[in-house]
Protein backbone atom coordinates (compact mmCIF):
# COMPACT_ATOMS: atom_id res chain seq x y z
CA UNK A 1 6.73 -1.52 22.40
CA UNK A 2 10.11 -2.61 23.77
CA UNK A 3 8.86 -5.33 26.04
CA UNK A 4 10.69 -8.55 24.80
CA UNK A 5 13.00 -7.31 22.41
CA UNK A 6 16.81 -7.18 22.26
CA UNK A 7 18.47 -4.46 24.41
CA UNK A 8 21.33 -4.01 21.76
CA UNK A 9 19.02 -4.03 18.93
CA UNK A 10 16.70 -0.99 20.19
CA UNK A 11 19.84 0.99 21.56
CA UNK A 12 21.34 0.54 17.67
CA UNK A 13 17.56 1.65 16.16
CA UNK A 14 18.05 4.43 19.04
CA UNK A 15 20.80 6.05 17.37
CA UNK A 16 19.82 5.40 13.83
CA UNK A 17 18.76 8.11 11.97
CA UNK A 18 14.96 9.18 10.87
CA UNK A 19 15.89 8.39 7.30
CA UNK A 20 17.27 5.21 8.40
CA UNK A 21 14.43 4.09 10.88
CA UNK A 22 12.45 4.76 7.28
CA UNK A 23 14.65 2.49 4.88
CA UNK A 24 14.09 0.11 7.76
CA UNK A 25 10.65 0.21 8.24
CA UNK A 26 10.19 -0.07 4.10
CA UNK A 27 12.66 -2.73 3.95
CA UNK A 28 10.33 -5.07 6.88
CA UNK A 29 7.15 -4.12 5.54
CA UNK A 30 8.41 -5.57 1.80
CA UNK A 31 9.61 -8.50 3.19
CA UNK A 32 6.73 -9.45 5.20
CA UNK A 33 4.24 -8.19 2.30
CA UNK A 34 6.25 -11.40 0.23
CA UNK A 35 4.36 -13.72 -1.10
CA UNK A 36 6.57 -16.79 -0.76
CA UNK A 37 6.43 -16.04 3.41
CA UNK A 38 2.35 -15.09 3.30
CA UNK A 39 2.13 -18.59 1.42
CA UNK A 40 4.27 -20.79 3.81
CA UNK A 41 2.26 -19.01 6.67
CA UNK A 42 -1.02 -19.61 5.41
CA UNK A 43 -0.68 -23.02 4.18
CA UNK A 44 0.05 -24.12 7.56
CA UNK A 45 -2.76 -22.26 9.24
CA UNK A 46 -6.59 -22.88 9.37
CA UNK A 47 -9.72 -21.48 10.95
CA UNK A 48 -10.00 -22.31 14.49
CA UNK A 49 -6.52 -22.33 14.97
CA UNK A 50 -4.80 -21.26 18.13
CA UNK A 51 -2.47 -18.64 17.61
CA UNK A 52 0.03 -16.30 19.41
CA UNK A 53 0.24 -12.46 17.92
CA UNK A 54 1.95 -8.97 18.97
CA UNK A 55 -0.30 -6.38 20.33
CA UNK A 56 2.04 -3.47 18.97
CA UNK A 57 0.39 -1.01 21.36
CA UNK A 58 2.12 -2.48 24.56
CA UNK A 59 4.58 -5.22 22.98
CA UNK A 60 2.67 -8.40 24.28
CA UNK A 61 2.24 -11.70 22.79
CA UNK A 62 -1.53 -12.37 23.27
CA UNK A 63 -3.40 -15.68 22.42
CA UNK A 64 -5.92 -15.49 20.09
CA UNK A 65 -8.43 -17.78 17.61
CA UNK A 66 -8.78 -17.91 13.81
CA UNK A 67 -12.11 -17.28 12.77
CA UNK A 68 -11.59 -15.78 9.09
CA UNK A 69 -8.70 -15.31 6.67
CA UNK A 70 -8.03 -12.77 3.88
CA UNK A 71 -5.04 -12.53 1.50
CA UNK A 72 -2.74 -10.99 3.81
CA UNK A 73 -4.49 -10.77 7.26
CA UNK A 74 -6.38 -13.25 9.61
CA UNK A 75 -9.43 -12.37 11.39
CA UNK A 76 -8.97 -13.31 15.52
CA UNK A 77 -10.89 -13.44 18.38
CA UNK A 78 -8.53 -12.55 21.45
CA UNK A 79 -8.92 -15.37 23.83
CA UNK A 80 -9.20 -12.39 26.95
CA UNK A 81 -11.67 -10.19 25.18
CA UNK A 82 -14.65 -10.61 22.86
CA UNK A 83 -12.92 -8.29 20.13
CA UNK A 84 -12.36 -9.03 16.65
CA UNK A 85 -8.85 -8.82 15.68
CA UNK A 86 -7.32 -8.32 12.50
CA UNK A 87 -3.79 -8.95 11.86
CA UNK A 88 -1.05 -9.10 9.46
CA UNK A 89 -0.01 -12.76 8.55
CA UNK A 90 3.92 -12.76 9.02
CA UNK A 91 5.09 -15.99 10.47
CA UNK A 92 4.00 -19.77 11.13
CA UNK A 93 3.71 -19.21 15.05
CA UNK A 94 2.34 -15.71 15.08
CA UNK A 95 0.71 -12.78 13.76
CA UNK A 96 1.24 -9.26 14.40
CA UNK A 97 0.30 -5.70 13.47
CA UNK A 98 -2.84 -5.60 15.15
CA UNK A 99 -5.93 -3.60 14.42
CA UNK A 100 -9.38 -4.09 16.78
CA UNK A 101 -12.91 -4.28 14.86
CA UNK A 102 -14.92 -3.58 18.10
């Protein structure tokens, strides 16, 4: 999942400790879970949008449609498949943390 992201930054996570890498990962996962970004996100998207989210399983930006929205995911069709995505809301351009409803 290192496609696209900063050399420095996953050669400083590389070194970090487990315990670390945890505070980390709980530190991300509050600040995306807040409400003031899930608000800003979702007021500026709508169903049938056209949006870009991660695919954590290889790192890619994939395109993708909104066809349903919940309180802190959207529901996507991929534009290359005929899956159902749901992901995490977490910014105005993108979504990420994928999971596939095939």
């Amino acid at each position: 999942m290192s496609h696209g992201a900063d050399p420095k930054l996953l050669d400083a996570l590389g070194r970090a400790s487990s315990l670390e890498l945890f505070q980390l990962q709980a530190i991300i996962e509050r600040m995306l879970a807040d409400p003031e970004r899930i608000i800003a996100v979702r007021t500026n998207m709508h169903l049938g949008q056209t949006v870009r989210f991660l695919d954590p399983r290889d790192g890619q930006m994939r395109n993708g449609k909104v066809v349903g929205m919940r309180d802190m995911q959207v529901v996507l069709h991929e534009a290359s498949t005929p899956a159902r995505v749901e992901a995490a809301v977490c910014s105005r351009r993108a979504a990420c943390r994928r999971r596939r409803n095939d």
